[in-house]
N, C-alpha and C. Protein backbone atom coordinates (compact mmCIF):
# COMPACT_ATOMS: atom_id res chain seq x y z
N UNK A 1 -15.25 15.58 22.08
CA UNK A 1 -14.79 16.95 21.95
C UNK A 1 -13.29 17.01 22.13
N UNK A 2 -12.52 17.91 21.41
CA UNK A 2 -11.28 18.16 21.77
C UNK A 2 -10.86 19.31 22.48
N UNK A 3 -9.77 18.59 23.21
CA UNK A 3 -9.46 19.78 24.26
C UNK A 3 -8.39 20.85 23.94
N UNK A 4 -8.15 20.86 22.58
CA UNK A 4 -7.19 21.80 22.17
C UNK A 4 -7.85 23.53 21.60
N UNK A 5 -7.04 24.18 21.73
CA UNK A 5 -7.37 25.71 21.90
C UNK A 5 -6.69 26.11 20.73
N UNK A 6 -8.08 27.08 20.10
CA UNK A 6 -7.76 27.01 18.50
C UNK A 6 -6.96 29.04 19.28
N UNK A 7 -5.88 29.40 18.73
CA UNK A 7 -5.40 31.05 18.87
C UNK A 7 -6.24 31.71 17.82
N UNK A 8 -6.26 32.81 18.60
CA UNK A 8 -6.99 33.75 17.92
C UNK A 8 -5.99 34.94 17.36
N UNK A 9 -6.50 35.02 16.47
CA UNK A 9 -5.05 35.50 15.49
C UNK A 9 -5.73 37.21 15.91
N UNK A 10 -4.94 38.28 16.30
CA UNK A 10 -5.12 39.45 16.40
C UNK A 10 -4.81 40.21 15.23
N UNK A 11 -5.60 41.10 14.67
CA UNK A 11 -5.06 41.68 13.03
C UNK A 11 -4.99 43.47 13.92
N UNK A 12 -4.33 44.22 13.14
CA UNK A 12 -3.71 45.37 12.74
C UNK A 12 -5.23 46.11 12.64
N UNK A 13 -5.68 47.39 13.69
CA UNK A 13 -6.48 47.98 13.66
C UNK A 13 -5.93 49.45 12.99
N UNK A 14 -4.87 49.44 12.74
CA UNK A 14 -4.26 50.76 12.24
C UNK A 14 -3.18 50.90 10.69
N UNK A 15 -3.08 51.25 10.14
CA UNK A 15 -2.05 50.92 9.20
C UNK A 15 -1.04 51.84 9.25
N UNK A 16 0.29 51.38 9.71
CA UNK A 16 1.88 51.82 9.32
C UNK A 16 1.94 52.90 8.17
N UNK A 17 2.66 54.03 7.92
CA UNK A 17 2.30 54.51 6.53
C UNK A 17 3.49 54.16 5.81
N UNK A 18 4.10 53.15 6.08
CA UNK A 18 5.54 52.93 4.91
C UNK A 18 4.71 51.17 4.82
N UNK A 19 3.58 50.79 5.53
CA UNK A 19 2.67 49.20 5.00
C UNK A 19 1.80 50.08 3.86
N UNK A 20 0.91 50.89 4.20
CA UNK A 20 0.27 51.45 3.24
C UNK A 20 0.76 52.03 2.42
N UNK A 21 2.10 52.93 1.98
CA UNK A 21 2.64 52.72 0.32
C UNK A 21 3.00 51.65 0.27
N UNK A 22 3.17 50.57 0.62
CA UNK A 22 3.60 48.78 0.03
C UNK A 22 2.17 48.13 -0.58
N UNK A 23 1.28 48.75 0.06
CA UNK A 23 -0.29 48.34 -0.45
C UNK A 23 -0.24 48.62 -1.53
N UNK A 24 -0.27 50.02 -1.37
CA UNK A 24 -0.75 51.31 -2.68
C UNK A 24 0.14 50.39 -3.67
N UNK A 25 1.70 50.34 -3.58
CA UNK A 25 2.10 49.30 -4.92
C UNK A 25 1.77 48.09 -5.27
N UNK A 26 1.28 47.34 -4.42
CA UNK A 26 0.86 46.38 -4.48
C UNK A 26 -0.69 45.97 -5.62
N UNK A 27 -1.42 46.60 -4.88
CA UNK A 27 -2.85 46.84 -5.59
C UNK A 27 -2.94 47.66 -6.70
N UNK A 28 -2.17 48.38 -6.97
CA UNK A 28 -2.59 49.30 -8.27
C UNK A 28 -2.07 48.21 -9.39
N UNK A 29 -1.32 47.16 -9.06
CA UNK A 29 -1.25 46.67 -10.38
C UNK A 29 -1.88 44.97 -10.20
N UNK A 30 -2.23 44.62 -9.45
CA UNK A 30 -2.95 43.64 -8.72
C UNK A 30 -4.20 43.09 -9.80
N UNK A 31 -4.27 42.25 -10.30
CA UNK A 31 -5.43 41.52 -11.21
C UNK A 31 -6.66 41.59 -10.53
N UNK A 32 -6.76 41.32 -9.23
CA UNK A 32 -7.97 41.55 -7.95
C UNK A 32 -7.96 41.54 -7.18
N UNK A 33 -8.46 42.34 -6.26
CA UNK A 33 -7.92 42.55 -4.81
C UNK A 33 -8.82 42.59 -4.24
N UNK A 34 -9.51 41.71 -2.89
CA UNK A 34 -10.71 42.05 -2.22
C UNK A 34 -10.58 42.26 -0.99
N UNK A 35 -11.20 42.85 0.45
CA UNK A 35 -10.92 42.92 0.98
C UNK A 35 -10.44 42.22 1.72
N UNK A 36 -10.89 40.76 2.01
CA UNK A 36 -10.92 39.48 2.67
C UNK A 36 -9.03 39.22 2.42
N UNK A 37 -8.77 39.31 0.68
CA UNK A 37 -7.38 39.03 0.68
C UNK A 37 -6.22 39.77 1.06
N UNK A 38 -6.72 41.31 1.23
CA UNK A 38 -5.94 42.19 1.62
C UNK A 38 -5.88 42.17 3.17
N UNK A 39 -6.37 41.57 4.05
CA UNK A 39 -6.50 41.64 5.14
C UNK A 39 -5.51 40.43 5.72
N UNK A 40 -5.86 39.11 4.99
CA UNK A 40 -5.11 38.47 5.07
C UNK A 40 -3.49 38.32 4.61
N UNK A 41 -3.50 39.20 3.25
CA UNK A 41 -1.76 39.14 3.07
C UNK A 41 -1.04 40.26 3.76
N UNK A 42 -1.85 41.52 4.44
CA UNK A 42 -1.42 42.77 5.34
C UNK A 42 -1.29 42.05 6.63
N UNK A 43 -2.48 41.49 7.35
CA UNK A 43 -2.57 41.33 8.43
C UNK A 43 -3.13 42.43 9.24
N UNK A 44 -4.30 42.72 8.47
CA UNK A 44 -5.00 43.56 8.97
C UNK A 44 -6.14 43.71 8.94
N UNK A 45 -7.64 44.43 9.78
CA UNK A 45 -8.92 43.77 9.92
C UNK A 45 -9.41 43.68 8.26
N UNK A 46 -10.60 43.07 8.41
CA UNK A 46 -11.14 43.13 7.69
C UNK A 46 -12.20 44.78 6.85
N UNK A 47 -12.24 44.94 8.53
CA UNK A 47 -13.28 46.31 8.22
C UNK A 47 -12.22 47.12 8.02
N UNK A 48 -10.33 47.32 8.38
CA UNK A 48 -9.76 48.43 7.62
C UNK A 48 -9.54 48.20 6.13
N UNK A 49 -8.98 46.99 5.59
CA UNK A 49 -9.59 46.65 4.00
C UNK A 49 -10.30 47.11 3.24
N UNK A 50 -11.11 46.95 3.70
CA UNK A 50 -12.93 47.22 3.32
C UNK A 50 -12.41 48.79 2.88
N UNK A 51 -12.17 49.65 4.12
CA UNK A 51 -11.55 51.18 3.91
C UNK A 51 -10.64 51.71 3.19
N UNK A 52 -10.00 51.02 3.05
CA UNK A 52 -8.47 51.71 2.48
C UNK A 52 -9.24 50.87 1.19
N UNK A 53 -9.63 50.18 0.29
CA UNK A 53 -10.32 49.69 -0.59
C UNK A 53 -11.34 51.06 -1.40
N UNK A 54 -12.01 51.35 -0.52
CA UNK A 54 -12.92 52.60 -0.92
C UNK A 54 -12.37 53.78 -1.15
N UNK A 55 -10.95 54.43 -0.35
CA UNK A 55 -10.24 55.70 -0.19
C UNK A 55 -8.87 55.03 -1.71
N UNK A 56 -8.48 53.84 -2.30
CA UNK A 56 -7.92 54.09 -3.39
C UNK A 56 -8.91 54.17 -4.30
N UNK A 57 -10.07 53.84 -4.95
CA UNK A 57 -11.13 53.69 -5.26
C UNK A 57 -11.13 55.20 -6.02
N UNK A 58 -11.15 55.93 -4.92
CA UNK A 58 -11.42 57.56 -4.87
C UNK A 58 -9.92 58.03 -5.34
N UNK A 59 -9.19 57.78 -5.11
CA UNK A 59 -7.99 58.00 -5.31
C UNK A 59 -7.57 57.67 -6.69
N UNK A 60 -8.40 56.62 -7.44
CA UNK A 60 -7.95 56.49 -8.67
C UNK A 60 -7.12 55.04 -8.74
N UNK A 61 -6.48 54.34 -7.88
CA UNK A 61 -5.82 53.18 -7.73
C UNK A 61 -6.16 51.78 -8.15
N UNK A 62 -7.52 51.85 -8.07
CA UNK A 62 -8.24 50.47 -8.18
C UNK A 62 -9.48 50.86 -8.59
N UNK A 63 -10.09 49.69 -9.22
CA UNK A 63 -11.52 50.11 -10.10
C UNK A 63 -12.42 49.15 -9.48
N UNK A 64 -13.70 49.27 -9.25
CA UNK A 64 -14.33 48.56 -8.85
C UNK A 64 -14.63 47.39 -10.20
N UNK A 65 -14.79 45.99 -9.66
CA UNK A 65 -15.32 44.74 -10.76
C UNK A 65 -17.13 44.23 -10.66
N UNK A 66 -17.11 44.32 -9.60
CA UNK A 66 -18.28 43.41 -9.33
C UNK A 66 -18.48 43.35 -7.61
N UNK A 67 -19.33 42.79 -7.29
CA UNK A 67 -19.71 42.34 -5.88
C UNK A 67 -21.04 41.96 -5.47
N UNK A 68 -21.74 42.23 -4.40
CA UNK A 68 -22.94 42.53 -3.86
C UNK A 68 -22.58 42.63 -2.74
N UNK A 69 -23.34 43.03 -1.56
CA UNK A 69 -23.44 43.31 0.10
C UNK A 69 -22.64 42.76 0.77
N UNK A 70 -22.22 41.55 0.40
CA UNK A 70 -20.86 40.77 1.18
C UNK A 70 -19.51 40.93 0.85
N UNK A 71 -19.61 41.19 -0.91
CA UNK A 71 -18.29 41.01 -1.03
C UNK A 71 -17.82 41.74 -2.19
N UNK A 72 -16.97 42.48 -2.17
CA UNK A 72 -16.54 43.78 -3.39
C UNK A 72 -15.14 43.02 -3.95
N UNK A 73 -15.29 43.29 -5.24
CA UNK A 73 -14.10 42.56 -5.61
C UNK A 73 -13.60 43.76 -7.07
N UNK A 74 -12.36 44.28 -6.88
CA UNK A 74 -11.32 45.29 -7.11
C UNK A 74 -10.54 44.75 -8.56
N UNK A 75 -9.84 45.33 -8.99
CA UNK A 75 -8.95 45.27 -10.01
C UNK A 75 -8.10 46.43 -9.59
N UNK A 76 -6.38 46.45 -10.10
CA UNK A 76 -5.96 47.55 -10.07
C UNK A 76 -5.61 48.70 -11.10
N UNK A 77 -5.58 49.85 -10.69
CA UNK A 77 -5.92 50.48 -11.78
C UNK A 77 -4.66 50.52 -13.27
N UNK A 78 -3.83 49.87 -12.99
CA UNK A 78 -2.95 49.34 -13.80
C UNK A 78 -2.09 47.79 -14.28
N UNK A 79 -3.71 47.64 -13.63
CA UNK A 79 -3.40 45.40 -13.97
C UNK A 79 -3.83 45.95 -15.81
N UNK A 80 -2.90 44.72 -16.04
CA UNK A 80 -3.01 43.60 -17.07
C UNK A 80 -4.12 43.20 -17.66
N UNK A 81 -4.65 43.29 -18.25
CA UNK A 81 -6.16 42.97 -18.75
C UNK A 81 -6.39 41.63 -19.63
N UNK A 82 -6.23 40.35 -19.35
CA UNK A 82 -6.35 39.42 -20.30
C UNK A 82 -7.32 39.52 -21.34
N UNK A 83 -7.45 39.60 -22.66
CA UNK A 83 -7.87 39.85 -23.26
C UNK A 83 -8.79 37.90 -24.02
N UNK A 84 -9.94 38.10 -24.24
CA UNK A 84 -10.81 36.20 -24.28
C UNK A 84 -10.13 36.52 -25.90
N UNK A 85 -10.55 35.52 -26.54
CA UNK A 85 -11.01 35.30 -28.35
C UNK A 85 -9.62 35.63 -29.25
């Protein structure tokens, strides 16, 4: 066993409102955005992600792609659309 001590990284239970318009620009033009990655490039929980995910959603910002019960995965509402063929 090792005796080294892994830190526990503390995330952001609240969001700044000059971080959340940097989101809002961020994600509206964002190819995909899930919560897992927004949490990690904010630094903030997972379960506020998850939220502010659902409230642009409603807002018009981001479109839902796909998911199931674990994991929702976003587009923004003014990404780029690669087009196949």
């Amino acid at each position: 066993m090792s005796a080294e001590k892994t830190e526990k990284i503390v995330r952001e239970v609240e969001v700044e409102p000059q971080l959340l318009e940097q989101i809002k620009k961020d994600v509206v033009r964002s190819s995909y955005v899930t919560p897992q990655s927004l949490a990690l490039k904010y630094n903030v929980r997972v379960s506020v992600a998850r939220k502010l995910l659902r409230d642009f959603e409603k807002e018009g910002l981001v479109v839902y792609v796909d998911g199931n019960s674990r994991i929702r995965i976003y587009m923004g509402a003014k990404a780029k659309v690669h087009k196949e063929g």
